[in-house]
N, C-alpha and C. Protein backbone atom coordinates (compact mmCIF):
# COMPACT_ATOMS: atom_id res chain seq x y z
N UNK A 1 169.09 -8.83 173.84
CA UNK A 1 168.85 -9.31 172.48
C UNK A 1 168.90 -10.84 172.45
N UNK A 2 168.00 -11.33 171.64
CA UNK A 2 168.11 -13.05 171.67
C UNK A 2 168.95 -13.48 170.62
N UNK A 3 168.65 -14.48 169.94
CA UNK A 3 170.07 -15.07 168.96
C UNK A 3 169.81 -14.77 167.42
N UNK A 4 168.47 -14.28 167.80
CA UNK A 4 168.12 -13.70 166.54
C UNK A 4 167.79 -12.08 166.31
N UNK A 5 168.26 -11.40 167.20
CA UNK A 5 168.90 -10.24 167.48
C UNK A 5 167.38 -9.54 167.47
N UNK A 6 166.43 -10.08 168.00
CA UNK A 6 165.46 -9.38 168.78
C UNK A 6 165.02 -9.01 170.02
N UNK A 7 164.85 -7.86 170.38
CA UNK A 7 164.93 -7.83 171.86
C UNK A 7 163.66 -8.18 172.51
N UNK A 8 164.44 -9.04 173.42
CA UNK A 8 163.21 -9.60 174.39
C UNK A 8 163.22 -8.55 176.03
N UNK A 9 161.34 -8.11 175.97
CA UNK A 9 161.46 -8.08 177.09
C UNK A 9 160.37 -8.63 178.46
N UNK A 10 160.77 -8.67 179.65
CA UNK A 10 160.37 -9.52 180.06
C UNK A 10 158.77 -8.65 180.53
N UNK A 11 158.71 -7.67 180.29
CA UNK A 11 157.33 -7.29 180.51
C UNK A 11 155.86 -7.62 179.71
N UNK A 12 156.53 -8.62 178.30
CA UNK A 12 155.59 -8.79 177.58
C UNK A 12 155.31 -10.61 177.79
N UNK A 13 155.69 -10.85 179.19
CA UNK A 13 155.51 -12.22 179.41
C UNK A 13 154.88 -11.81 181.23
N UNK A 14 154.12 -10.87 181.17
CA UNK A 14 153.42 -10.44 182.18
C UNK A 14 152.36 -11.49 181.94
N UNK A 15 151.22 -11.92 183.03
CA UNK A 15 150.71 -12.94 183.08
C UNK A 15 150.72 -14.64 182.73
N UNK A 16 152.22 -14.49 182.80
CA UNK A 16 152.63 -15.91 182.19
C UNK A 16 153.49 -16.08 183.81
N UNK A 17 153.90 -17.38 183.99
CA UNK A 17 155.12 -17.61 184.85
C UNK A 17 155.88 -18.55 184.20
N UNK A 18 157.40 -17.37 184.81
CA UNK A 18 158.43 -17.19 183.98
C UNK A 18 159.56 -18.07 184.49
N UNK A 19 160.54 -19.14 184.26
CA UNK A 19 161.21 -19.82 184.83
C UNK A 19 162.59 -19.03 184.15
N UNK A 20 163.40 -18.13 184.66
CA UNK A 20 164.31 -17.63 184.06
C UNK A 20 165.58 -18.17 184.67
N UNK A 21 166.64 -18.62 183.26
CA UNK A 21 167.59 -19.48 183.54
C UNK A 21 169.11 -18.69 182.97
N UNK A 22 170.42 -18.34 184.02
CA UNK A 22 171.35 -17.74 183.83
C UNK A 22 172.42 -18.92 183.70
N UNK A 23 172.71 -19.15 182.70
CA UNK A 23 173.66 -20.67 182.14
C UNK A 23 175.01 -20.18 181.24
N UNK A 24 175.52 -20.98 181.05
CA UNK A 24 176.48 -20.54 179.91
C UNK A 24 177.14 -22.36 179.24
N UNK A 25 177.65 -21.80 178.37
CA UNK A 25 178.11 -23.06 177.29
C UNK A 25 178.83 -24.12 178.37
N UNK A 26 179.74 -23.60 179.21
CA UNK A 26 180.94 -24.35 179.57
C UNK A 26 180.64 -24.47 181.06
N UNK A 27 179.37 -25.00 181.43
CA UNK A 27 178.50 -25.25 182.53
C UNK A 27 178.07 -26.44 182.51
N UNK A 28 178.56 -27.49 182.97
CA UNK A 28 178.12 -28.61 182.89
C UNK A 28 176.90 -28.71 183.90
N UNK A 29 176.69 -28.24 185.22
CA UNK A 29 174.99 -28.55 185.59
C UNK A 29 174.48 -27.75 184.82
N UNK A 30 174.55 -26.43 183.93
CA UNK A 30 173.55 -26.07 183.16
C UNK A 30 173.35 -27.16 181.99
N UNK A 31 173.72 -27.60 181.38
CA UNK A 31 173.89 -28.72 180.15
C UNK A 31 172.86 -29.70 180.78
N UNK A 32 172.77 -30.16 182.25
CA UNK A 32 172.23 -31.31 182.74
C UNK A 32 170.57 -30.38 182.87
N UNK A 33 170.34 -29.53 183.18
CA UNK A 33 168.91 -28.86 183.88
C UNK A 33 168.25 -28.83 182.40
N UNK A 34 168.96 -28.33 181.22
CA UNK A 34 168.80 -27.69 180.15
C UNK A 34 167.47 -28.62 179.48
N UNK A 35 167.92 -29.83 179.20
CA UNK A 35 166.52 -30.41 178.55
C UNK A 35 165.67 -31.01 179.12
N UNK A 36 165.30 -30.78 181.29
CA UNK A 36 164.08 -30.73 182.08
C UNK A 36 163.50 -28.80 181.40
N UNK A 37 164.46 -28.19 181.21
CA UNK A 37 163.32 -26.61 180.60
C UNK A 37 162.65 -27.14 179.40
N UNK A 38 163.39 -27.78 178.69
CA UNK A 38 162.52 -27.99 177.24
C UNK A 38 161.48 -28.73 177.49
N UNK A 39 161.69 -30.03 178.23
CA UNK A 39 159.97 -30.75 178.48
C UNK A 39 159.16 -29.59 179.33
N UNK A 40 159.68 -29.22 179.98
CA UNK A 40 158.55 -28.09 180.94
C UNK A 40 158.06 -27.29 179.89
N UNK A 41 158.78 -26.45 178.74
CA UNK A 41 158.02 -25.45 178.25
C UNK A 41 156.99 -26.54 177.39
N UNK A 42 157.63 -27.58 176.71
CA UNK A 42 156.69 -28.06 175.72
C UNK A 42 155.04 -28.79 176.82
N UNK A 43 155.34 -29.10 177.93
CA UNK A 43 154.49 -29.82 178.63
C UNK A 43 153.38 -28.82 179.66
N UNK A 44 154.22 -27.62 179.93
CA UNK A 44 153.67 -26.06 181.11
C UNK A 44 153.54 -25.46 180.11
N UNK A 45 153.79 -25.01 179.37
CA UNK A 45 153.74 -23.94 178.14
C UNK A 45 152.22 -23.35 177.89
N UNK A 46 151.56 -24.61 178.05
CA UNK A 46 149.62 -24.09 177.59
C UNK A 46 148.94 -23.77 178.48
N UNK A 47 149.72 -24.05 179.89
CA UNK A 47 149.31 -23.88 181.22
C UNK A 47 149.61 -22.34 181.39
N UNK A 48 150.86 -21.81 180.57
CA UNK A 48 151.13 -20.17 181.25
C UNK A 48 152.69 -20.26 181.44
N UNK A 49 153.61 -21.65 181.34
CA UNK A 49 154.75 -20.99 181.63
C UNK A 49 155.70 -20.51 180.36
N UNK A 50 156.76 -19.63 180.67
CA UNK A 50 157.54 -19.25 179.48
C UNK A 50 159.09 -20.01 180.00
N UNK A 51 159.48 -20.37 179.57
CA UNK A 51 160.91 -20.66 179.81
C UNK A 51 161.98 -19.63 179.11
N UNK A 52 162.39 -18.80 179.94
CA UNK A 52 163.95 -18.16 179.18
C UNK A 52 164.86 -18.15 179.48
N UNK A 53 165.71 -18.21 178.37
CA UNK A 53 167.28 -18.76 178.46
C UNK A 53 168.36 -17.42 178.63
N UNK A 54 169.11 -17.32 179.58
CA UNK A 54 170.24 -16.05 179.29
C UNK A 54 171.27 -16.69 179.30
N UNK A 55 172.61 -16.26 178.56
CA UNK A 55 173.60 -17.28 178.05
C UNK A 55 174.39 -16.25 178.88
N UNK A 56 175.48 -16.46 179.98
CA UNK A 56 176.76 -15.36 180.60
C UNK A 56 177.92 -15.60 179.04
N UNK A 57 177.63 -16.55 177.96
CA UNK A 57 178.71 -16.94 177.54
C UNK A 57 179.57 -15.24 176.87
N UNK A 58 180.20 -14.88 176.16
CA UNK A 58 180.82 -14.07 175.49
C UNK A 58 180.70 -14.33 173.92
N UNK A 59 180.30 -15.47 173.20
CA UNK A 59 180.44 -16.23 172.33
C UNK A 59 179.32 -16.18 171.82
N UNK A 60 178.15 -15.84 171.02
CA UNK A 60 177.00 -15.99 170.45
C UNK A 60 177.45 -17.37 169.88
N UNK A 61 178.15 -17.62 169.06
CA UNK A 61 178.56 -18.98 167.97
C UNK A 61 178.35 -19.78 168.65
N UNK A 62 179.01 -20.10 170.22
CA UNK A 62 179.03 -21.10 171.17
C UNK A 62 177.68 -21.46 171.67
N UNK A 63 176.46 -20.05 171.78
CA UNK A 63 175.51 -20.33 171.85
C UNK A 63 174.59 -20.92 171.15
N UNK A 64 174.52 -20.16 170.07
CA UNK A 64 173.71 -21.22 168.64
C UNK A 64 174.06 -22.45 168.84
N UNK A 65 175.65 -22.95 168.58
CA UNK A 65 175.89 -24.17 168.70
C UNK A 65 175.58 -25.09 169.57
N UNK A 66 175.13 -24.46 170.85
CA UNK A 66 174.40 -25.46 172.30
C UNK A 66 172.68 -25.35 171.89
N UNK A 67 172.68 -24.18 171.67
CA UNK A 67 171.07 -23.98 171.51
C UNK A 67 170.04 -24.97 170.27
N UNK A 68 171.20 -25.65 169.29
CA UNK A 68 170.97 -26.26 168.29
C UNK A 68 171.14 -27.93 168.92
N UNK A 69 172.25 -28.34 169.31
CA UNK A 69 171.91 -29.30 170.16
C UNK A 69 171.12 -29.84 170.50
N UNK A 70 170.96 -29.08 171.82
CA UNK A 70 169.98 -29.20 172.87
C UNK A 70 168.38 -28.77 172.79
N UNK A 71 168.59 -28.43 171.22
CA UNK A 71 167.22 -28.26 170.51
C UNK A 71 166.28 -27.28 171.55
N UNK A 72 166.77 -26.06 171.99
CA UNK A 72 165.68 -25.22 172.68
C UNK A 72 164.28 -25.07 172.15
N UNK A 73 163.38 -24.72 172.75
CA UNK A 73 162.61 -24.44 172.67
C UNK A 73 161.50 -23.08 173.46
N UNK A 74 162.62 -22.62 173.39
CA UNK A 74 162.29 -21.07 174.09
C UNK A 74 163.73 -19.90 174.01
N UNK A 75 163.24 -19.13 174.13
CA UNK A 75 163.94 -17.66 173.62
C UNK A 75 165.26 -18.00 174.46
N UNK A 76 166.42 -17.45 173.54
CA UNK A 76 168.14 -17.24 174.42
C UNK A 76 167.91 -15.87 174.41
N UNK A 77 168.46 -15.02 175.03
CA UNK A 77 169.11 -13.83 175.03
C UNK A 77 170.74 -14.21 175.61
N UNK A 78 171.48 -13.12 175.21
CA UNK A 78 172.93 -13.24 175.33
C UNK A 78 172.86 -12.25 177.06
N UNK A 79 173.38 -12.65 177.82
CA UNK A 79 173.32 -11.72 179.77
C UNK A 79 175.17 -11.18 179.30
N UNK A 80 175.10 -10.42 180.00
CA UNK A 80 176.32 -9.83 180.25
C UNK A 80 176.52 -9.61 181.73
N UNK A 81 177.36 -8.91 182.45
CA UNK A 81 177.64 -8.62 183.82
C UNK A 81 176.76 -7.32 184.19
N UNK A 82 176.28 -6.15 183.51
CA UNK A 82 175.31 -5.60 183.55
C UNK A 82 174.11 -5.96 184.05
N UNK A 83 173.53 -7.34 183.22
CA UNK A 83 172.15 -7.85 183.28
C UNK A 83 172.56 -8.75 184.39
N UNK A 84 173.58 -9.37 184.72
CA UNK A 84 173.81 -10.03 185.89
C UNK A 84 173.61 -9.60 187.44
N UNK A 85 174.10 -8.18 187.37
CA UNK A 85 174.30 -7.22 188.16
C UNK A 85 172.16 -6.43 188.75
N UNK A 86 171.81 -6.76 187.77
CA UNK A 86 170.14 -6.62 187.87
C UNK A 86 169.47 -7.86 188.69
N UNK A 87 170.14 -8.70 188.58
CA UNK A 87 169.77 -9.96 189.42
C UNK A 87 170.39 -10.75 190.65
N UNK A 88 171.20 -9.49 191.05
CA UNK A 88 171.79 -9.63 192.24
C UNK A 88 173.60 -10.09 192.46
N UNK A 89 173.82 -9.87 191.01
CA UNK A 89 175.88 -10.66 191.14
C UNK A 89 175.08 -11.88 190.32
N UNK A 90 176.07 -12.63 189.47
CA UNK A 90 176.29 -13.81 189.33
C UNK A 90 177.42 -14.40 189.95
N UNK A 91 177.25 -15.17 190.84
CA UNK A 91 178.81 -15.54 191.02
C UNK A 91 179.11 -17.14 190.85
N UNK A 92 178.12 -17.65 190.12
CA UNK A 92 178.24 -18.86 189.84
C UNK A 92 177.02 -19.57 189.08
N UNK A 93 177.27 -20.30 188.24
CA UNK A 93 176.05 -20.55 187.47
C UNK A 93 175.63 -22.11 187.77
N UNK A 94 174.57 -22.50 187.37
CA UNK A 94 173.79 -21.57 186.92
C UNK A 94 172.64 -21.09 188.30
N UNK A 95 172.03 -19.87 187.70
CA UNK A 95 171.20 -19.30 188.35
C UNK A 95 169.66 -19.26 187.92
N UNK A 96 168.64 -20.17 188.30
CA UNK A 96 166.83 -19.95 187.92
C UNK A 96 166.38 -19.40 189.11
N UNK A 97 165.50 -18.71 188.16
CA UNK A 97 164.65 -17.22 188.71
C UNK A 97 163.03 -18.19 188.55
N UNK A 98 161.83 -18.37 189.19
CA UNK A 98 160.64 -18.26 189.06
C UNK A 98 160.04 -17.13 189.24
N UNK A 99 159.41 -16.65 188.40
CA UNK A 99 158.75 -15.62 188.97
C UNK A 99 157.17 -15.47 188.31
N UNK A 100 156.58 -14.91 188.79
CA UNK A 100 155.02 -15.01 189.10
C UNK A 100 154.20 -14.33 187.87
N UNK A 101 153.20 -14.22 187.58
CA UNK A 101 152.24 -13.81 186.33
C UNK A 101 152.15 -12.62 186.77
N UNK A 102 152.59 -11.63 188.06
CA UNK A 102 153.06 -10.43 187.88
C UNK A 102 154.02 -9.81 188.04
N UNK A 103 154.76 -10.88 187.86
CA UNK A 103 156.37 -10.44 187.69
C UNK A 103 157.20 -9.87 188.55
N UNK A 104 156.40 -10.89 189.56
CA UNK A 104 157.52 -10.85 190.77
C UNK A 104 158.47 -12.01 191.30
N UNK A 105 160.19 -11.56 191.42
CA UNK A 105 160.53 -13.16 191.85
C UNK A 105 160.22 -13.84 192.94
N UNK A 106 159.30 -15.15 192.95
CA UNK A 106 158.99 -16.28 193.77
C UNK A 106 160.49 -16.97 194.51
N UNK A 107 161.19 -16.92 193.44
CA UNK A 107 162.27 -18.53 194.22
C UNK A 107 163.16 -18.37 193.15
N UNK A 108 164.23 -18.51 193.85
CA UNK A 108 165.90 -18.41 193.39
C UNK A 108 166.39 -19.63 193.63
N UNK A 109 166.87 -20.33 192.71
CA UNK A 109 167.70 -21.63 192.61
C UNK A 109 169.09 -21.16 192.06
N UNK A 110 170.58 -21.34 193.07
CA UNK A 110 171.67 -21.37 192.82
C UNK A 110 172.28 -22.70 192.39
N UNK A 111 172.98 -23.11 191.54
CA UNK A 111 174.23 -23.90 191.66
C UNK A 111 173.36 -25.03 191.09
N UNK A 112 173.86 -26.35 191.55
CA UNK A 112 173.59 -27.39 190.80
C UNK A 112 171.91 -27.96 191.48
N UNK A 113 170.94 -28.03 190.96
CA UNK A 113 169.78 -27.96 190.50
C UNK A 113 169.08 -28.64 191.14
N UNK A 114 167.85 -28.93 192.47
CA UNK A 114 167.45 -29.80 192.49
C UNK A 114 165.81 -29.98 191.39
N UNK A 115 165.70 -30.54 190.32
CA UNK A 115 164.84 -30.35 189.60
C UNK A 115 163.53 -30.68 190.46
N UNK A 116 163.28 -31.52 191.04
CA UNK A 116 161.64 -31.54 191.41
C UNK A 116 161.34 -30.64 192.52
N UNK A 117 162.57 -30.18 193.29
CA UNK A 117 162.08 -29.18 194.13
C UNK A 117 162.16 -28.15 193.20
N UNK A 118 162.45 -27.29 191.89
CA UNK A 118 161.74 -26.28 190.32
C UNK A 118 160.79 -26.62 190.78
N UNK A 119 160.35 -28.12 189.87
CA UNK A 119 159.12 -28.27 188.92
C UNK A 119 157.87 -27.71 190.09
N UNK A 120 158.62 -28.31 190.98
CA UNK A 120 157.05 -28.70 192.37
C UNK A 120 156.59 -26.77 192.50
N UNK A 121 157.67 -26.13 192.45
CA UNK A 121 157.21 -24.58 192.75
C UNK A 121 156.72 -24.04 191.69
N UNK A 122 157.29 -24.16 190.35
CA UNK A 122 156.43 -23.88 189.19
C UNK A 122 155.51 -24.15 189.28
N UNK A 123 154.72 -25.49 189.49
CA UNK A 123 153.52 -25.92 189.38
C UNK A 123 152.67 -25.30 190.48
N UNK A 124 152.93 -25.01 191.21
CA UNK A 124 152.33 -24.21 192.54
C UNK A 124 151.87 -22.97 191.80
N UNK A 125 152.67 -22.44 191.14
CA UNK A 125 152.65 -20.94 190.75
C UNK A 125 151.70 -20.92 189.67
N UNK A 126 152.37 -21.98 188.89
CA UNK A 126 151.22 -22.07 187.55
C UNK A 126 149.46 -22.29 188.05
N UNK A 127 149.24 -23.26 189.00
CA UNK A 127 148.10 -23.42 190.00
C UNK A 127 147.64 -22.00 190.40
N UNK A 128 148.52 -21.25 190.77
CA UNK A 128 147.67 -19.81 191.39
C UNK A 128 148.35 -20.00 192.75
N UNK A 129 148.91 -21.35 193.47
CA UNK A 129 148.94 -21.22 195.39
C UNK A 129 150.41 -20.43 195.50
């Protein structure tokens, strides 16, 4: 469910590529990656990419309150250890997923972020190579 208690799912972002991001409030490299997703969706967005947000937090409030901030611009859903557990363990955040216009994962980024080695594979993907 996202923050507006609609459920998102990721099959209706089939032919798009998907930069999926496992963060939480009290994540300081997520806080730092957080507004390179917002220029990407506003800048990749017409190209095909989706940016989505999963929060590990426990706290919806805590989320709105970052998500308002940091002025998102693409869907939160709230992750739990369930949905964590679908993506292999979380055992440390944050965790981005790329994955492909058929929805397969490309490239796993753990821990603290190198952004142009993202962007450079997104853009590959978004390209078609």
């Amino acid at each position: 469910m996202d923050l507006d208690h609609k459920r998102l799912d990721l099959n209706t972002y089939r032919g798009k590529v998907v930069l999926l991001n496992l963060w939480a409030t009290w994540c300081a490299p997520c806080q730092v990656e957080m507004p390179s997703f917002v220029a990407w969706q506003k800048t990749y967005g017409p190209r095909g990419l989706q940016v989505i947000g999963i929060s590990m937090d426990d706290d919806p409030a805590l989320v709105r309150s970052m998500n308002g901030k940091l002025k998102l611009n693409y869907p939160v859903v709230m992750g739990d250890v369930k949905l964590g557990d679908l993506y292999g363990g979380v055992l440390g955040l944050p965790i981005t997923f790329l994955i492909d216009r058929h929805g397969v994962i490309q490239a796993e980024f753990q821990g603290e972020p190198d952004m142009n080695k993202i962007e450079k594979q997104m853009q590959s993907l978004l390209s078609g190579h």
